[in-house]
PDB file of N, CA and C in Angstrom:
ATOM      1  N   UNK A   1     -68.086 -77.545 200.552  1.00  0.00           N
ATOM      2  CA  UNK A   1     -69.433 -77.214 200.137  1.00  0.00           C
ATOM      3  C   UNK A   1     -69.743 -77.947 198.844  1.00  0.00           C
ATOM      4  N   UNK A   2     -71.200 -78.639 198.460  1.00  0.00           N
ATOM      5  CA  UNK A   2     -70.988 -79.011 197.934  1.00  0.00           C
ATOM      6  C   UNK A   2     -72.258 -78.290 196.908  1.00  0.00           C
ATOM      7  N   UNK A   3     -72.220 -78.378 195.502  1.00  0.00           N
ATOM      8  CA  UNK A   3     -73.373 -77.559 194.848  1.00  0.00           C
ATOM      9  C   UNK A   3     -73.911 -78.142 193.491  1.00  0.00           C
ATOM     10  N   UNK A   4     -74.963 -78.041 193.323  1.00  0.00           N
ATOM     11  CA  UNK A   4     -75.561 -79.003 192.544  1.00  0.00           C
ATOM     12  C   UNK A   4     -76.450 -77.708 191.340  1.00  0.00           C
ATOM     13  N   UNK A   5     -76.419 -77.654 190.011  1.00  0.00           N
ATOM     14  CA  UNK A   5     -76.891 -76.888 189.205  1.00  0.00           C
ATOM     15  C   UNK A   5     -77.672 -77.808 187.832  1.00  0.00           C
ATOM     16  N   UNK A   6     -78.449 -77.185 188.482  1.00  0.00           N
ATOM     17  CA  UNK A   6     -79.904 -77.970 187.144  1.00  0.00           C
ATOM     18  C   UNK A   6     -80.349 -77.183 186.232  1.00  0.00           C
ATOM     19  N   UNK A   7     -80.953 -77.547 185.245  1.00  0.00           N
ATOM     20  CA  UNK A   7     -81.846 -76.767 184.448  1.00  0.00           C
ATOM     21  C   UNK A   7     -83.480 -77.702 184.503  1.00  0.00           C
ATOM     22  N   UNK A   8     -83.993 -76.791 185.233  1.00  0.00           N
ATOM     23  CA  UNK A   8     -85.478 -77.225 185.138  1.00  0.00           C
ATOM     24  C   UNK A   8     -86.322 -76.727 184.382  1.00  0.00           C
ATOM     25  N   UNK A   9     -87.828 -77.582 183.862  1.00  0.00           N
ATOM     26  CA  UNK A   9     -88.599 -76.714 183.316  1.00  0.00           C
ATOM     27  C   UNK A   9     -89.620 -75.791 184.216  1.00  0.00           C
ATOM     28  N   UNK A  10     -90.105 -74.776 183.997  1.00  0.00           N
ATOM     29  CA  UNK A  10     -91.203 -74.194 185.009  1.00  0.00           C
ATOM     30  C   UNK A  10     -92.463 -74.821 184.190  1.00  0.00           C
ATOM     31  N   UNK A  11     -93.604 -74.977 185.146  1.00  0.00           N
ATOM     32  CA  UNK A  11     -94.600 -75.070 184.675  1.00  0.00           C
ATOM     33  C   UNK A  11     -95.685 -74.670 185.737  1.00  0.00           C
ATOM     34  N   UNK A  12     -96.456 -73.757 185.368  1.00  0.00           N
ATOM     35  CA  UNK A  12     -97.337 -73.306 186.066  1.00  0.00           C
ATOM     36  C   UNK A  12     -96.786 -72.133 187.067  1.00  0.00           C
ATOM     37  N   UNK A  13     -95.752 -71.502 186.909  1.00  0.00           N
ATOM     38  CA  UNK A  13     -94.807 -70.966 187.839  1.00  0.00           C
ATOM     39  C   UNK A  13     -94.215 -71.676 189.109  1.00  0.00           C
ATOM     40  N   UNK A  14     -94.521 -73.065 188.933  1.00  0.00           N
ATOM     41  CA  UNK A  14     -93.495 -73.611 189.796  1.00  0.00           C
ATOM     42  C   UNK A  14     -92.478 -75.017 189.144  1.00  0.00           C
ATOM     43  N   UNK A  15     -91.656 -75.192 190.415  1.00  0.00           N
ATOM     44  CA  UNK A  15     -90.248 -76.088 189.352  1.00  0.00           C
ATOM     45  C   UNK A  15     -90.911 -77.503 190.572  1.00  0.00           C
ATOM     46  N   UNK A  16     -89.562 -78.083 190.044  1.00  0.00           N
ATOM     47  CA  UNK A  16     -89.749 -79.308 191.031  1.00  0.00           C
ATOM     48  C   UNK A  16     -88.248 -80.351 191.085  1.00  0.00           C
ATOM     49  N   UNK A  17     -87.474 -79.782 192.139  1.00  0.00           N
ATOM     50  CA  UNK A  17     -85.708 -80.219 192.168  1.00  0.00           C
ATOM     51  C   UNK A  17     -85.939 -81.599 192.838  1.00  0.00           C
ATOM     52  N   UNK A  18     -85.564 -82.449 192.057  1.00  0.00           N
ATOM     53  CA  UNK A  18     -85.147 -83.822 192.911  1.00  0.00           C
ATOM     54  C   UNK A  18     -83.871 -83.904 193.187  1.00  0.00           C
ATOM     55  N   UNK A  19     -83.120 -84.021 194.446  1.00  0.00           N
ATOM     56  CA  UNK A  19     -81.911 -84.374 194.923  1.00  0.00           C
ATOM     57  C   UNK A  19     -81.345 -85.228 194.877  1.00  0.00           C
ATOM     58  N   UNK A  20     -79.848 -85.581 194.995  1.00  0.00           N
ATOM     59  CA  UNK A  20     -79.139 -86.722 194.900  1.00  0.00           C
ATOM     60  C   UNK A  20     -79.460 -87.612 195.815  1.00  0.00           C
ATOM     61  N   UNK A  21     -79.517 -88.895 195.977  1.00  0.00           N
ATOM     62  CA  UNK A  21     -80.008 -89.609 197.633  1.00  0.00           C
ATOM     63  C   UNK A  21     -78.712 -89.173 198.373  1.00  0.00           C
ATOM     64  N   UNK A  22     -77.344 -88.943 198.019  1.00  0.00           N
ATOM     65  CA  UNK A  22     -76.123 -88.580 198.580  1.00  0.00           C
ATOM     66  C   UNK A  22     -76.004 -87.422 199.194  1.00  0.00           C
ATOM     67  N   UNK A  23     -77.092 -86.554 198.679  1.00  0.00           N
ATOM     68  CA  UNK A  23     -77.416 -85.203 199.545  1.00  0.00           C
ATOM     69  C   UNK A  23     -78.089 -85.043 200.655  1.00  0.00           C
ATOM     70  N   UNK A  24     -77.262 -84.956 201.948  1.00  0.00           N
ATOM     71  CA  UNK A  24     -77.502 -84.702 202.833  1.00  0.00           C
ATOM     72  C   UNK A  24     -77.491 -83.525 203.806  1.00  0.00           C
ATOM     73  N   UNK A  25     -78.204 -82.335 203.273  1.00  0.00           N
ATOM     74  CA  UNK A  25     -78.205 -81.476 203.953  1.00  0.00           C
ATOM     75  C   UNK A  25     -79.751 -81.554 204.523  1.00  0.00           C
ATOM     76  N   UNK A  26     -79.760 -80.496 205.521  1.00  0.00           N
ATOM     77  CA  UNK A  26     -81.499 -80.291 206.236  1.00  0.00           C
ATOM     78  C   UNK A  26     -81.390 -78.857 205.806  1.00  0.00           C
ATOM     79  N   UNK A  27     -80.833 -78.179 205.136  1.00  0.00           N
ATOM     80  CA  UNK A  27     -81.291 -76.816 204.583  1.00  0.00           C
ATOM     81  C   UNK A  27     -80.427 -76.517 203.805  1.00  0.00           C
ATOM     82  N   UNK A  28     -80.913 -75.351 202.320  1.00  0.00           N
ATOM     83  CA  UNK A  28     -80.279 -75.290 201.320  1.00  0.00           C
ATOM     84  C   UNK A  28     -80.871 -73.915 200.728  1.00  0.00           C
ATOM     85  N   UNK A  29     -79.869 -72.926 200.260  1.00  0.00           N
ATOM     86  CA  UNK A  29     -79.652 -71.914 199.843  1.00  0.00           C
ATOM     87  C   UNK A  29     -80.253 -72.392 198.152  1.00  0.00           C
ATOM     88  N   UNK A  30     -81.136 -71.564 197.790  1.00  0.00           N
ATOM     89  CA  UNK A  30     -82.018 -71.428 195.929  1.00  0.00           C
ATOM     90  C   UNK A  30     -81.769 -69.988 195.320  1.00  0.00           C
ATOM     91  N   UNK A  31     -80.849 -70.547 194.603  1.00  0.00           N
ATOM     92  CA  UNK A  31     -81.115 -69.295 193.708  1.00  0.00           C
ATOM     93  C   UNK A  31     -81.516 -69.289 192.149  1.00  0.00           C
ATOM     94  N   UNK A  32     -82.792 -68.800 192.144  1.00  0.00           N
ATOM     95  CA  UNK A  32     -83.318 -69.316 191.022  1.00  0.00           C
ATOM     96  C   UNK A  32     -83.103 -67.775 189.934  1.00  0.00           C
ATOM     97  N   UNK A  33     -83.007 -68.268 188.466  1.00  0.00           N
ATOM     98  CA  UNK A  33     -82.432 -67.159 187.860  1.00  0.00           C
ATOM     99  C   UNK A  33     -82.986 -67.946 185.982  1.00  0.00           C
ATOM    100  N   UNK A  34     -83.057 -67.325 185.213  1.00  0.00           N
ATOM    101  CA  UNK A  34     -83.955 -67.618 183.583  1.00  0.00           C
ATOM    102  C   UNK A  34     -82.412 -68.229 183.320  1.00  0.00           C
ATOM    103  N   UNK A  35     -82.570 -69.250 182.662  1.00  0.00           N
ATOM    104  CA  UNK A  35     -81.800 -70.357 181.987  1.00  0.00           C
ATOM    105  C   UNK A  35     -80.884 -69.932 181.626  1.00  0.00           C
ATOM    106  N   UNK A  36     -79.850 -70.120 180.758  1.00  0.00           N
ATOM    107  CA  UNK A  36     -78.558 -69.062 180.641  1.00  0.00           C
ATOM    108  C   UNK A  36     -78.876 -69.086 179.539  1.00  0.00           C
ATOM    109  N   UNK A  37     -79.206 -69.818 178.843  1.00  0.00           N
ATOM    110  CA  UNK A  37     -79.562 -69.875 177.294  1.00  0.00           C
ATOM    111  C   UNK A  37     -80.439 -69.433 176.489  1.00  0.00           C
ATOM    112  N   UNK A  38     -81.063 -68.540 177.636  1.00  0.00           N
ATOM    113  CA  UNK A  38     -81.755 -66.858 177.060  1.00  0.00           C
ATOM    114  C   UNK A  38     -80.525 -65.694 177.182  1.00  0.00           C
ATOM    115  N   UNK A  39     -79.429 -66.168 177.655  1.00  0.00           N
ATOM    116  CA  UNK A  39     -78.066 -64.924 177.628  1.00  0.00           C
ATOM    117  C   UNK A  39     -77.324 -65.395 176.460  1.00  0.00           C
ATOM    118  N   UNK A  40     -77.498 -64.791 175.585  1.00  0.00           N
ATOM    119  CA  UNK A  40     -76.271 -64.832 174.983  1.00  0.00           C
ATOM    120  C   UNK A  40     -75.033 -63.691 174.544  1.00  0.00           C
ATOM    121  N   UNK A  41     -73.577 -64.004 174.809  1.00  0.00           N
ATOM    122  CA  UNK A  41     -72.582 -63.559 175.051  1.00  0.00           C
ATOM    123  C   UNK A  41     -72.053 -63.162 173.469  1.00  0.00           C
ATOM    124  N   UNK A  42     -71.955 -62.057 173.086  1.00  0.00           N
ATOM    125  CA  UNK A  42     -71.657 -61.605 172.011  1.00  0.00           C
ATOM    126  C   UNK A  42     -69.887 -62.437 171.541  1.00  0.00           C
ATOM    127  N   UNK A  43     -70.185 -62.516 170.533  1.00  0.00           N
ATOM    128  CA  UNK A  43     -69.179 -63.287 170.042  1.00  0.00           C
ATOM    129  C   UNK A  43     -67.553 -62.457 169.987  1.00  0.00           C
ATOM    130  N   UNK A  44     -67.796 -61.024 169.400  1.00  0.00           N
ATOM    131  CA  UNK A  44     -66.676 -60.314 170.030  1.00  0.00           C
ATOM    132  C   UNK A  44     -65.933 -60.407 171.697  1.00  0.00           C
ATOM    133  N   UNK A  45     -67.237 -60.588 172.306  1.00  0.00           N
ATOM    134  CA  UNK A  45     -66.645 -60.533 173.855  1.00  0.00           C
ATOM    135  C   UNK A  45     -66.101 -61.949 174.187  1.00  0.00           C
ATOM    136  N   UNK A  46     -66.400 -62.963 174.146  1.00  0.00           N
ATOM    137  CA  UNK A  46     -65.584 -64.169 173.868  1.00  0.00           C
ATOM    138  C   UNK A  46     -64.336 -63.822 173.190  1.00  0.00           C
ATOM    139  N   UNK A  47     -64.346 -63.792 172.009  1.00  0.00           N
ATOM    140  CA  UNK A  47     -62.618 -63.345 171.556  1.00  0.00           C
ATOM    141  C   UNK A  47     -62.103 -62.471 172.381  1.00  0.00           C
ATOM    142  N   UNK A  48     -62.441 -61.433 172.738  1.00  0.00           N
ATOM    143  CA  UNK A  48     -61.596 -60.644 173.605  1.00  0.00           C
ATOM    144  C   UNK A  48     -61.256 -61.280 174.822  1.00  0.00           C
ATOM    145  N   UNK A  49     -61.717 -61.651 175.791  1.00  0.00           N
ATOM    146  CA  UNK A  49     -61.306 -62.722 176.758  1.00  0.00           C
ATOM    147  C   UNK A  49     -60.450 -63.546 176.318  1.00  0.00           C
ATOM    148  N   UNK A  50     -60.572 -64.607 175.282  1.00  0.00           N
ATOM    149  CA  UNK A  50     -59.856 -65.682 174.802  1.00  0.00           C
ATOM    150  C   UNK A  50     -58.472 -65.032 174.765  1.00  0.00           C
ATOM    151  N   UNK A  51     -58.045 -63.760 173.745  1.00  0.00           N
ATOM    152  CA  UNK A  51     -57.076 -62.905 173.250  1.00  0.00           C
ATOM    153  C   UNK A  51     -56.117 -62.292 174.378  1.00  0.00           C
ATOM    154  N   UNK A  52     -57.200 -62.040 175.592  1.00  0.00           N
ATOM    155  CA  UNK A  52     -56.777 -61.572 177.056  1.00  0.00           C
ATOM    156  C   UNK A  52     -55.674 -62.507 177.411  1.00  0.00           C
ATOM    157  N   UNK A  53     -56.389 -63.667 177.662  1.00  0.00           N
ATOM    158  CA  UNK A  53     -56.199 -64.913 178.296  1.00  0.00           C
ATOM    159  C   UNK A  53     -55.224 -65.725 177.913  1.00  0.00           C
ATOM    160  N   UNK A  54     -54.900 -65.799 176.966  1.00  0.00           N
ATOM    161  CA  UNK A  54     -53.498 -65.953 175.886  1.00  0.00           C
ATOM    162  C   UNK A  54     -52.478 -65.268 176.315  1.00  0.00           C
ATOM    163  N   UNK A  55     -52.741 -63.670 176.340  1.00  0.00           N
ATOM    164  CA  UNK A  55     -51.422 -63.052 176.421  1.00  0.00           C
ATOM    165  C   UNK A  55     -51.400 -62.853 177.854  1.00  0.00           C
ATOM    166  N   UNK A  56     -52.118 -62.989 179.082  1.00  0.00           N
ATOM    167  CA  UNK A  56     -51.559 -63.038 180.274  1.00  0.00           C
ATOM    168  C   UNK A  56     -50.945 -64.228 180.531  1.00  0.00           C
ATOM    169  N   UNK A  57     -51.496 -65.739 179.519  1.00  0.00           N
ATOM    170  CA  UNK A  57     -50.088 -66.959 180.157  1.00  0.00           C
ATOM    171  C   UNK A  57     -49.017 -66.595 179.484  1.00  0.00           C
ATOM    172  N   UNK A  58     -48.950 -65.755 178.188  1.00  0.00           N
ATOM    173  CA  UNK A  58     -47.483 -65.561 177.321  1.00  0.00           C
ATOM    174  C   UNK A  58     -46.874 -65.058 178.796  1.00  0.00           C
ATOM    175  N   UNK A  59     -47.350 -63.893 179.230  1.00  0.00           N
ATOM    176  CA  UNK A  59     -46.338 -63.041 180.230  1.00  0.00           C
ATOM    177  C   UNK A  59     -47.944 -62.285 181.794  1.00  0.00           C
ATOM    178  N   UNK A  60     -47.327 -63.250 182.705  1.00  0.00           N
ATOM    179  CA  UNK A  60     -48.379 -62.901 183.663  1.00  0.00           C
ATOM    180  C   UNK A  60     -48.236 -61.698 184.102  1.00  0.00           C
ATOM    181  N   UNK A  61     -46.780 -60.890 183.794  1.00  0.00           N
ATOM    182  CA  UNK A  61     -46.684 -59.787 184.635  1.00  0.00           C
ATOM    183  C   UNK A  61     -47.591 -58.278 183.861  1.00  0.00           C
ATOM    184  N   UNK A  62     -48.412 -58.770 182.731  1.00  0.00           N
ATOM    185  CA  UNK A  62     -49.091 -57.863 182.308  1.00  0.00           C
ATOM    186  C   UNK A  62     -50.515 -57.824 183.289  1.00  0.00           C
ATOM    187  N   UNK A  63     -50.930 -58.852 184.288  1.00  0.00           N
ATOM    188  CA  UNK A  63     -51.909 -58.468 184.875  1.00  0.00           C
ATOM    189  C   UNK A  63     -51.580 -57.194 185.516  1.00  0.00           C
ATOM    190  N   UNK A  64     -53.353 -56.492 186.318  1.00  0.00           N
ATOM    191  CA  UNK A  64     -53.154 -55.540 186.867  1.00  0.00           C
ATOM    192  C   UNK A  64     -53.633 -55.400 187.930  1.00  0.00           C
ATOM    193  N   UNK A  65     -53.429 -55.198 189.202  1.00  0.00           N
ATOM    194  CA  UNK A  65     -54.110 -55.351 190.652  1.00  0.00           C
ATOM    195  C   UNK A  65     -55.281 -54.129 190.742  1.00  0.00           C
ATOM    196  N   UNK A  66     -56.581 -54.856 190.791  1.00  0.00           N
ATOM    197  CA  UNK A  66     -57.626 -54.289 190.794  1.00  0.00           C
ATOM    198  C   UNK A  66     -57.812 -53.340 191.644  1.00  0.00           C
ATOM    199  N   UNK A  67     -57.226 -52.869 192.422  1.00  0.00           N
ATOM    200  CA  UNK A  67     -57.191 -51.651 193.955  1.00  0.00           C
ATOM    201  C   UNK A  67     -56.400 -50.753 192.939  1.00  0.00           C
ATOM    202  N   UNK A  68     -55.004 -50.968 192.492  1.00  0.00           N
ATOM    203  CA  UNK A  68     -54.692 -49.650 191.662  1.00  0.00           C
ATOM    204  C   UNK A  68     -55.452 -49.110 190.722  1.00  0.00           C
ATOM    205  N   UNK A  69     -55.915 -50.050 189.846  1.00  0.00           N
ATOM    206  CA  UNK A  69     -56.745 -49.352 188.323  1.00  0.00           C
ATOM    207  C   UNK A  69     -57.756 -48.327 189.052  1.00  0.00           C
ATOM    208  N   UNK A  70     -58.491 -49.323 189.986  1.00  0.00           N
ATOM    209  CA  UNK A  70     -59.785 -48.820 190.946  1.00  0.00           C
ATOM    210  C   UNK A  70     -59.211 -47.110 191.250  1.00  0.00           C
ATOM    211  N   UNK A  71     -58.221 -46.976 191.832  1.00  0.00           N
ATOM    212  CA  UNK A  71     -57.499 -45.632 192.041  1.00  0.00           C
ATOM    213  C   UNK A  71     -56.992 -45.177 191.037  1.00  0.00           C
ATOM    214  N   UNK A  72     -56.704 -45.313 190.047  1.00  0.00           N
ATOM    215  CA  UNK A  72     -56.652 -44.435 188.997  1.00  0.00           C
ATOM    216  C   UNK A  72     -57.638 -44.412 188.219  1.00  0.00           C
ATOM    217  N   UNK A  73     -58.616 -44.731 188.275  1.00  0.00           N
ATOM    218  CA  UNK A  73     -59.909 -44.542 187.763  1.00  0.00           C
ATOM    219  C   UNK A  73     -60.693 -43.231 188.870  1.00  0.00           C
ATOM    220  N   UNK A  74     -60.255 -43.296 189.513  1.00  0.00           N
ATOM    221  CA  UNK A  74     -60.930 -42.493 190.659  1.00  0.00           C
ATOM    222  C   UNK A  74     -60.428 -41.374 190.489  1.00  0.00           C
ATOM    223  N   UNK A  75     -58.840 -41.273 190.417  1.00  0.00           N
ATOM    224  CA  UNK A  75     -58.068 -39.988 190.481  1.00  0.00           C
ATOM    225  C   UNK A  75     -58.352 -39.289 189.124  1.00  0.00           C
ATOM    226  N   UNK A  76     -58.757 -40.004 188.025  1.00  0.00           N
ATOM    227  CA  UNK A  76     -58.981 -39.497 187.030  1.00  0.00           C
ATOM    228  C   UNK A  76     -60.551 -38.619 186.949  1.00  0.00           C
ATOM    229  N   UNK A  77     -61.326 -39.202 187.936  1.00  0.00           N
ATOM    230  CA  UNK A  77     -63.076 -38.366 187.987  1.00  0.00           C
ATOM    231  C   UNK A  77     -62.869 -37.029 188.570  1.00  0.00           C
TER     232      UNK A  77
END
């Protein structure tokens, strides 16, 4: 699959995507969504990821399989 991500301007409430000439599909999935650069990601939450992400390559066996937590989150309600 292959996927192509732009940042366009709107104007008038509509956009206008020009394709690669290498793109050859006859139909194509849009998902249109406000620029990312009206999101911004609190700077604590970046470090915490980063801090995550560090100590699961120190030692991978601290990950946790998302079906258990999921069940002990449950058993705990």
């Amino acid at each position: 699959m292959e996927a192509i991500r732009q940042t366009v301007k709107v104007k008038n409430h509509k956009i206008n995507i020009t394709l690669p000439d290498d793109f050859n599909a006859d139909e194509v999935d849009v998902i249109i969504m406000p620029s990312s650069a009206e999101y911004k990601i609190p700077q604590w939450q970046i470090d915490e990821v980063r801090e995550r992400t560090i100590a699961y390559f120190k030692n991978p066996k601290i990950a946790l399989d998302f079906d258990e937590v999921m069940k002990e989150i449950e058993d705990e309600l």
